[in-house]
C-alpha atoms as a PDB file:
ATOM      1  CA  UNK A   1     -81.497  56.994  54.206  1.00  0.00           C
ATOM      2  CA  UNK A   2     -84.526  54.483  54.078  1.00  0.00           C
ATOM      3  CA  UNK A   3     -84.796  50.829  53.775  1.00  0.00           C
ATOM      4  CA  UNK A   4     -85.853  51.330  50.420  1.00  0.00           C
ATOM      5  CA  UNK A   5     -82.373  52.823  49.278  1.00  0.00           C
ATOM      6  CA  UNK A   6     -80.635  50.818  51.004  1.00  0.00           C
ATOM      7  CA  UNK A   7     -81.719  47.990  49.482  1.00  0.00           C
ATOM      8  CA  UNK A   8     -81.016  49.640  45.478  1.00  0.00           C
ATOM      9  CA  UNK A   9     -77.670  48.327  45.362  1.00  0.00           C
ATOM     10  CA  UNK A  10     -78.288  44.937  47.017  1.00  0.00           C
ATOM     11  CA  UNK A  11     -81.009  44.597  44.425  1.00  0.00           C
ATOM     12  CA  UNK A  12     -79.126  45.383  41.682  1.00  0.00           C
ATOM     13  CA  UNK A  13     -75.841  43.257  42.422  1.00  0.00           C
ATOM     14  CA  UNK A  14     -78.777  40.374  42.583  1.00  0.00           C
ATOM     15  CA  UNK A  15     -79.896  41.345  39.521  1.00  0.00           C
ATOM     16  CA  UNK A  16     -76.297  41.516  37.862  1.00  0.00           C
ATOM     17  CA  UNK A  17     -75.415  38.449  39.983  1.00  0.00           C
ATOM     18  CA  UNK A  18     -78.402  36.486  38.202  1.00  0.00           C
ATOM     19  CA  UNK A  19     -77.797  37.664  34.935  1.00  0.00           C
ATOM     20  CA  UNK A  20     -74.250  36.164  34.953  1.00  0.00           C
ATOM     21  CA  UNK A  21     -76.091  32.976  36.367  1.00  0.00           C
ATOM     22  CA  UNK A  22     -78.579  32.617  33.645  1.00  0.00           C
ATOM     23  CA  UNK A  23     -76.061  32.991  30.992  1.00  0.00           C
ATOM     24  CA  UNK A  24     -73.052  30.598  32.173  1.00  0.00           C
ATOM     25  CA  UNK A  25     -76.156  28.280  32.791  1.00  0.00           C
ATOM     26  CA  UNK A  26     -76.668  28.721  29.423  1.00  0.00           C
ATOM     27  CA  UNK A  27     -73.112  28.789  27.808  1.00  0.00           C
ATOM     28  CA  UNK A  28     -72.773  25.459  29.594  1.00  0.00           C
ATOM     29  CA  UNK A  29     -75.891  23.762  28.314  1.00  0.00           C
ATOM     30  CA  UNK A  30     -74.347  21.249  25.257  1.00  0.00           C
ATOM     31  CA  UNK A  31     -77.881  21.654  23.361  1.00  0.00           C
ATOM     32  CA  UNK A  32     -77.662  24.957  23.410  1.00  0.00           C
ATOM     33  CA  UNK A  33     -73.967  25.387  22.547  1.00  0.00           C
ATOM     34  CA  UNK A  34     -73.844  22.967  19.958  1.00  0.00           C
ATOM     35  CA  UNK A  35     -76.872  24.762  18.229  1.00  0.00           C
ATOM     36  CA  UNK A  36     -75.213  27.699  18.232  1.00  0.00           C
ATOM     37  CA  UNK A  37     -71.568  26.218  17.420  1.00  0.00           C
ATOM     38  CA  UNK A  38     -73.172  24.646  14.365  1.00  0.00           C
ATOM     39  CA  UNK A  39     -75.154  27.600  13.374  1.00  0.00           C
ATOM     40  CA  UNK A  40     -78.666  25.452  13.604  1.00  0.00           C
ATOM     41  CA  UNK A  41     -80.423  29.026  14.993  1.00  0.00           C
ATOM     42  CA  UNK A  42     -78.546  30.852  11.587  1.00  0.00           C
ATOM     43  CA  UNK A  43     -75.693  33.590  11.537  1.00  0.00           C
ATOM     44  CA  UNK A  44     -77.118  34.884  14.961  1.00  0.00           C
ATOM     45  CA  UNK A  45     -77.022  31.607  16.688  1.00  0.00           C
ATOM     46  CA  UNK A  46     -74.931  33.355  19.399  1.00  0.00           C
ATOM     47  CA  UNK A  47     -77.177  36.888  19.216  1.00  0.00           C
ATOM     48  CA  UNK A  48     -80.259  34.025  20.189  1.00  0.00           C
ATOM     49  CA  UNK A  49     -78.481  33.021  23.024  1.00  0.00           C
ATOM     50  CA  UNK A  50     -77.820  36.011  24.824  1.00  0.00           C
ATOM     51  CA  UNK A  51     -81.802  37.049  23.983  1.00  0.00           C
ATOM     52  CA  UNK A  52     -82.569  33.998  25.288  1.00  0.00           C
ATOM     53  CA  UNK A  53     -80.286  34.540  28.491  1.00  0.00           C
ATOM     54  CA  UNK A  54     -82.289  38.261  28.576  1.00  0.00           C
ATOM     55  CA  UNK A  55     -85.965  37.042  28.194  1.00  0.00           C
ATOM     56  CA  UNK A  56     -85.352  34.083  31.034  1.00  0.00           C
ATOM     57  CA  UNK A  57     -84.100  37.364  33.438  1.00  0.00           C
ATOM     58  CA  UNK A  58     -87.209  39.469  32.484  1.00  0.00           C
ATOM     59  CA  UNK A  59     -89.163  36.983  32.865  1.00  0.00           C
ATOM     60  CA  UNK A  60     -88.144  36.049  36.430  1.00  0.00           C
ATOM     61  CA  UNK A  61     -88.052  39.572  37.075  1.00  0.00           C
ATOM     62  CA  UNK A  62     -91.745  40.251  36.338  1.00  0.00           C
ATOM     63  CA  UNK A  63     -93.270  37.528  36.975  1.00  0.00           C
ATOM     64  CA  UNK A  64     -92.375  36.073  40.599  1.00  0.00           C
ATOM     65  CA  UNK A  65     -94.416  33.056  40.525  1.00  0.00           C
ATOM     66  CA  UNK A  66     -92.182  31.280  37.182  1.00  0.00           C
ATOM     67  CA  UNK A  67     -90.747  27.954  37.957  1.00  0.00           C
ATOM     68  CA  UNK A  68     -88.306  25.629  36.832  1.00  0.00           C
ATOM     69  CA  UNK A  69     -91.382  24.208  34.764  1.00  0.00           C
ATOM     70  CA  UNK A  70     -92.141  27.395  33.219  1.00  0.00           C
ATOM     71  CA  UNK A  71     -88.412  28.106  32.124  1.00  0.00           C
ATOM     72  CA  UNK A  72     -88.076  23.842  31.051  1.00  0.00           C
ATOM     73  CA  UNK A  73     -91.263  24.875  28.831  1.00  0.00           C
ATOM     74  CA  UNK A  74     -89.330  28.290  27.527  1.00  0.00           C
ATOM     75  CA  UNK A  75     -85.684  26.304  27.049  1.00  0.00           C
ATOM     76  CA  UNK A  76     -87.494  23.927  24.658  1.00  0.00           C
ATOM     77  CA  UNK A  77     -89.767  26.180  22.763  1.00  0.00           C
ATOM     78  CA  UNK A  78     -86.522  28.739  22.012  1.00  0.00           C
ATOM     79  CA  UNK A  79     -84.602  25.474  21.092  1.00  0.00           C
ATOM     80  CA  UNK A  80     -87.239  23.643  18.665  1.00  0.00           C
ATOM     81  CA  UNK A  81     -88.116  27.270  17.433  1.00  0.00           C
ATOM     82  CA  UNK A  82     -85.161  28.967  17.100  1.00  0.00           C
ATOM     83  CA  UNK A  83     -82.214  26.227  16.443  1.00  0.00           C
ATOM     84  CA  UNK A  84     -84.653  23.467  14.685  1.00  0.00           C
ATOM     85  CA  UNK A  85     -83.483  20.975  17.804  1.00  0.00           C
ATOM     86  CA  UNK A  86     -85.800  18.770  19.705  1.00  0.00           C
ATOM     87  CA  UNK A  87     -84.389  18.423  23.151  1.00  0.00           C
ATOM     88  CA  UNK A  88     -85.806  15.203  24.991  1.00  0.00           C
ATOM     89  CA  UNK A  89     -82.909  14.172  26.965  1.00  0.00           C
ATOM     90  CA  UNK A  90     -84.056  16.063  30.147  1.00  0.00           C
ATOM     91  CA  UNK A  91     -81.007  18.543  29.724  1.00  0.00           C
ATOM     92  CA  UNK A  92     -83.534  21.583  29.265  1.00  0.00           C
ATOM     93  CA  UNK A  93     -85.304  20.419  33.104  1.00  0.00           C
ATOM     94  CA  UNK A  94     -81.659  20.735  34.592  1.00  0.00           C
ATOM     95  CA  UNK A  95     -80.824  23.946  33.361  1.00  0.00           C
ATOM     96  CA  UNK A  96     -84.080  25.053  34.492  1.00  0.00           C
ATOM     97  CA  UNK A  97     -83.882  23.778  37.816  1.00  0.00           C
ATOM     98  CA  UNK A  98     -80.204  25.308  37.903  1.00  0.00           C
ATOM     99  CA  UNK A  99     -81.918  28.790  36.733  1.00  0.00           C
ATOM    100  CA  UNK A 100     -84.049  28.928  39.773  1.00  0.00           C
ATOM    101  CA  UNK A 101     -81.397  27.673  42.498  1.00  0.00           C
ATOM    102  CA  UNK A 102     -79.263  30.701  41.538  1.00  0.00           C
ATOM    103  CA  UNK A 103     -82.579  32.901  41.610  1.00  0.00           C
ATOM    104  CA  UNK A 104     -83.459  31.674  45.248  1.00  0.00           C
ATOM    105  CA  UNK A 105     -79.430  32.134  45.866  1.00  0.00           C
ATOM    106  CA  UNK A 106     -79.372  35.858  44.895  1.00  0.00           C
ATOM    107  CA  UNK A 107     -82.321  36.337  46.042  1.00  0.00           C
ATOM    108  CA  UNK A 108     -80.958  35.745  49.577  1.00  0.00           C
ATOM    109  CA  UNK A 109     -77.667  37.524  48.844  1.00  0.00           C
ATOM    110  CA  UNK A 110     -75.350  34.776  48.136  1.00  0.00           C
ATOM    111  CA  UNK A 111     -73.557  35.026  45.238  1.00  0.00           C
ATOM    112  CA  UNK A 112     -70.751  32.387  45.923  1.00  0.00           C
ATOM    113  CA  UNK A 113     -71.572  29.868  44.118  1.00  0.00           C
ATOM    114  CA  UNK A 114     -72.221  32.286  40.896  1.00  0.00           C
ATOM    115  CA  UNK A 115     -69.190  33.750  41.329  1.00  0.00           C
ATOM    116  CA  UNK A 116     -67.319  30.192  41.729  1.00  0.00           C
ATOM    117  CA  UNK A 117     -69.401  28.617  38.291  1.00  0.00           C
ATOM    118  CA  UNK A 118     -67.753  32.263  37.050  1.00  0.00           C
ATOM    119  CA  UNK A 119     -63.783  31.453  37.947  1.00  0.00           C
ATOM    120  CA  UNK A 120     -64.765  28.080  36.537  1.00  0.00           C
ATOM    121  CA  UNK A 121     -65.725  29.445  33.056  1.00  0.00           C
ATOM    122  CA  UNK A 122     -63.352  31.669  32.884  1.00  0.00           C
ATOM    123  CA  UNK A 123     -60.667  29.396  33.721  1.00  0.00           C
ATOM    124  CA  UNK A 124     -61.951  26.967  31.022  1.00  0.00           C
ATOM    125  CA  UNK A 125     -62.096  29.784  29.115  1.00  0.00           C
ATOM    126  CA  UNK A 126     -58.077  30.669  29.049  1.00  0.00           C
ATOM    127  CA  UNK A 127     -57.363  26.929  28.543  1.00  0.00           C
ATOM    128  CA  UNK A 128     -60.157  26.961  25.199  1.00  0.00           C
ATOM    129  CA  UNK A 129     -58.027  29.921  24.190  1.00  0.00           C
ATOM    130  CA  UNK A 130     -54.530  28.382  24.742  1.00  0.00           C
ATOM    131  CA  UNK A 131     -55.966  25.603  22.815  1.00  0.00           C
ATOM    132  CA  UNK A 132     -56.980  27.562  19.764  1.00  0.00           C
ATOM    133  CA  UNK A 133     -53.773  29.431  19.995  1.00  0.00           C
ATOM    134  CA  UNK A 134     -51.506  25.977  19.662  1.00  0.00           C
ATOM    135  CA  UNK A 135     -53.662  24.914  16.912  1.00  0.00           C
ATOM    136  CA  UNK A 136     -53.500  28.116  14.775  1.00  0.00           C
ATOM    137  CA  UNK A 137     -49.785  28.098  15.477  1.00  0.00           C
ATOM    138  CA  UNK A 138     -49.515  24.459  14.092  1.00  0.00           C
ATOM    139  CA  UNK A 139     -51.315  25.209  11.222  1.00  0.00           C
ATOM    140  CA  UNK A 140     -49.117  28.052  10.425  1.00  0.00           C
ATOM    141  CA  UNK A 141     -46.187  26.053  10.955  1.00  0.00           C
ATOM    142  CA  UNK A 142     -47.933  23.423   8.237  1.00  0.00           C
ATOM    143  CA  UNK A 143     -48.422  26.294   5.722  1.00  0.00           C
ATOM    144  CA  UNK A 144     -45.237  27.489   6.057  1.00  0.00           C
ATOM    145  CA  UNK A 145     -43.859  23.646   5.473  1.00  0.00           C
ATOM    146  CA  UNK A 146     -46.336  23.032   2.585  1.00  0.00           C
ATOM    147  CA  UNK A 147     -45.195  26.881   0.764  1.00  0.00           C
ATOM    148  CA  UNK A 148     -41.408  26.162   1.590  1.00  0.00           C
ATOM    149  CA  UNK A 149     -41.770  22.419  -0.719  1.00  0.00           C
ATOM    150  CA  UNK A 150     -43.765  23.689  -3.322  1.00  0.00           C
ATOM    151  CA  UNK A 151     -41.239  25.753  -5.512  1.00  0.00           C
ATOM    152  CA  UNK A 152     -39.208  22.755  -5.589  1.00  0.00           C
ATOM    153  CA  UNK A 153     -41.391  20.468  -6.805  1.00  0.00           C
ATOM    154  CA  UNK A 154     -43.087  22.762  -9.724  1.00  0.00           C
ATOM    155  CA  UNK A 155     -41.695  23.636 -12.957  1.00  0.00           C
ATOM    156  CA  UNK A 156     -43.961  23.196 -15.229  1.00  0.00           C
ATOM    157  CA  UNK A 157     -45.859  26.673 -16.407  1.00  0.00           C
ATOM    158  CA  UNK A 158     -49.713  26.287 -15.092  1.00  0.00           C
ATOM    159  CA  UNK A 159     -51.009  28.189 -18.044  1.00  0.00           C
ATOM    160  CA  UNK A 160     -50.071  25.438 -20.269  1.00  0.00           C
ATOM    161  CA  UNK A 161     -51.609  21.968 -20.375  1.00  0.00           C
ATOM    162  CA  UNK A 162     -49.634  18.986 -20.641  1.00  0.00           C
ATOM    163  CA  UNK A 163     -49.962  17.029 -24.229  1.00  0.00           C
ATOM    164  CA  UNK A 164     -52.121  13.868 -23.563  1.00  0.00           C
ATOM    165  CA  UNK A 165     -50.969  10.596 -24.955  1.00  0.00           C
ATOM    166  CA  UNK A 166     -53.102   8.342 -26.461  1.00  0.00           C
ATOM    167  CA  UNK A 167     -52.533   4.541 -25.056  1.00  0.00           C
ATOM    168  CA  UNK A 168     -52.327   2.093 -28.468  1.00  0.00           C
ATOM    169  CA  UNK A 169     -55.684   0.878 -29.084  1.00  0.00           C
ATOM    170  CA  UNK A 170     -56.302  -2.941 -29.843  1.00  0.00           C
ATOM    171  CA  UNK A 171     -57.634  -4.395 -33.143  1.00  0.00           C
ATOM    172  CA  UNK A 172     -61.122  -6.532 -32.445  1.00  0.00           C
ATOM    173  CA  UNK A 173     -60.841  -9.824 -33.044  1.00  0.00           C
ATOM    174  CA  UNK A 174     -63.778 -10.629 -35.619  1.00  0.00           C
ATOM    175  CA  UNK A 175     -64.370 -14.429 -36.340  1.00  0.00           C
ATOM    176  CA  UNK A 176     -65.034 -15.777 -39.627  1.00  0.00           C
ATOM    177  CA  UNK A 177     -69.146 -15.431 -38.936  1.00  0.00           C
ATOM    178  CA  UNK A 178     -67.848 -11.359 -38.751  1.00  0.00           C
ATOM    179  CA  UNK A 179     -68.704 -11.276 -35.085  1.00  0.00           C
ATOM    180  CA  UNK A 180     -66.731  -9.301 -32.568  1.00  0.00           C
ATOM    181  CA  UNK A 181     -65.071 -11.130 -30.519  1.00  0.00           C
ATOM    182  CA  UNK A 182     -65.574  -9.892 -26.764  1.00  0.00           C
ATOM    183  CA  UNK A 183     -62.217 -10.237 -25.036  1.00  0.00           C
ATOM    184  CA  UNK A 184     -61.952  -9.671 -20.940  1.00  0.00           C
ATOM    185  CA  UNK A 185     -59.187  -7.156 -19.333  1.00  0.00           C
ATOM    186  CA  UNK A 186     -57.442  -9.780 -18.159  1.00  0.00           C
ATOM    187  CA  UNK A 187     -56.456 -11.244 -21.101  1.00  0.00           C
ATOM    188  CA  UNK A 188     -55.991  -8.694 -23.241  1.00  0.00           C
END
């Protein structure tokens, strides 16, 4: 077996190991996710993510010398082009710089802290999901309250409009010039 081979797998667990990097870097980015939560990017706000997540990997793959510059620049060109958002709060810089730690990390075949940011997401994951859960459940429970009320209250056919009532309509006063005399709500 030769160095070369030996190194395939290595290489490719670095790969797959910066990949994951790159795109919890990215999940956890607030510009980013509220772009895509809101839609700002379109219907395929979340497809733009993940091809943003893919172009950052190729990029580092083929071209060595990219820095945390180069991917700052890319961050806030795919944000102002692709989600309409101007990003100016420096977020963009500390992804970036976060990008290229976990580069230089996999690089040297530590995937620890990857792996950690990884039981972190997915923990906060499960609790988003519990969360949803309880609030769909709640809301069921509401409809189910608001459906169980509303025979009781209703007995009136909906196909037929109710007869409106005119309100008695006041005479004007008109002087003795024939004038109309202009009387306010409140005395009337």
């Amino acid at each position: 077996m030769n160095a070369q081979s030996a190194n395939a797998p290595a290489a490719t667990n670095a790969a797959s190991y910066l990949d994951l990097g790159i795109t919890i870097a990215l999940n956890n980015w607030p510009a980013l996710t509220l772009a895509v939560q809101s839609n700002w990017g379109g219907p395929t706000s979340e497809d733009k993510r993940a091809w943003l997540g893919g172009a950052i990997s190729e990029i580092l793959g083929d071209r060595p010398e990219t820095d945390a510059e180069d991917i700052e620049d890319i961050l806030i060109q795919v944000m102002n082009d692709e989600f309409d958002v101007v990003v100016d709060d420096d977020s963009a810089a500390n992804v970036a710089v976060d990008i290229m730690e976990m580069k230089q990390q996999t690089e040297r075949g530590e995937f620890t802290n990857i792996q950690a940011l990884w039981e972190t997401w997915q923990s906060k994951s499960l609790q988003r999901s519990a969360a949803a859960n309880m609030f769909k459940q709640v809301e069921a429970q509401d409809e189910e309250q608001e459906t169980d009320g509303e025979d009781d209250d209703v007995d009136m056919d909906m196909d037929e409009a109710p007869e409106l009532v005119r309100a008695p309509r006041e005479e004007p006063e008109v002087d003795e010039d024939g004038f109309t005399k202009v009387v306010g709500k409140k005395r009337r």
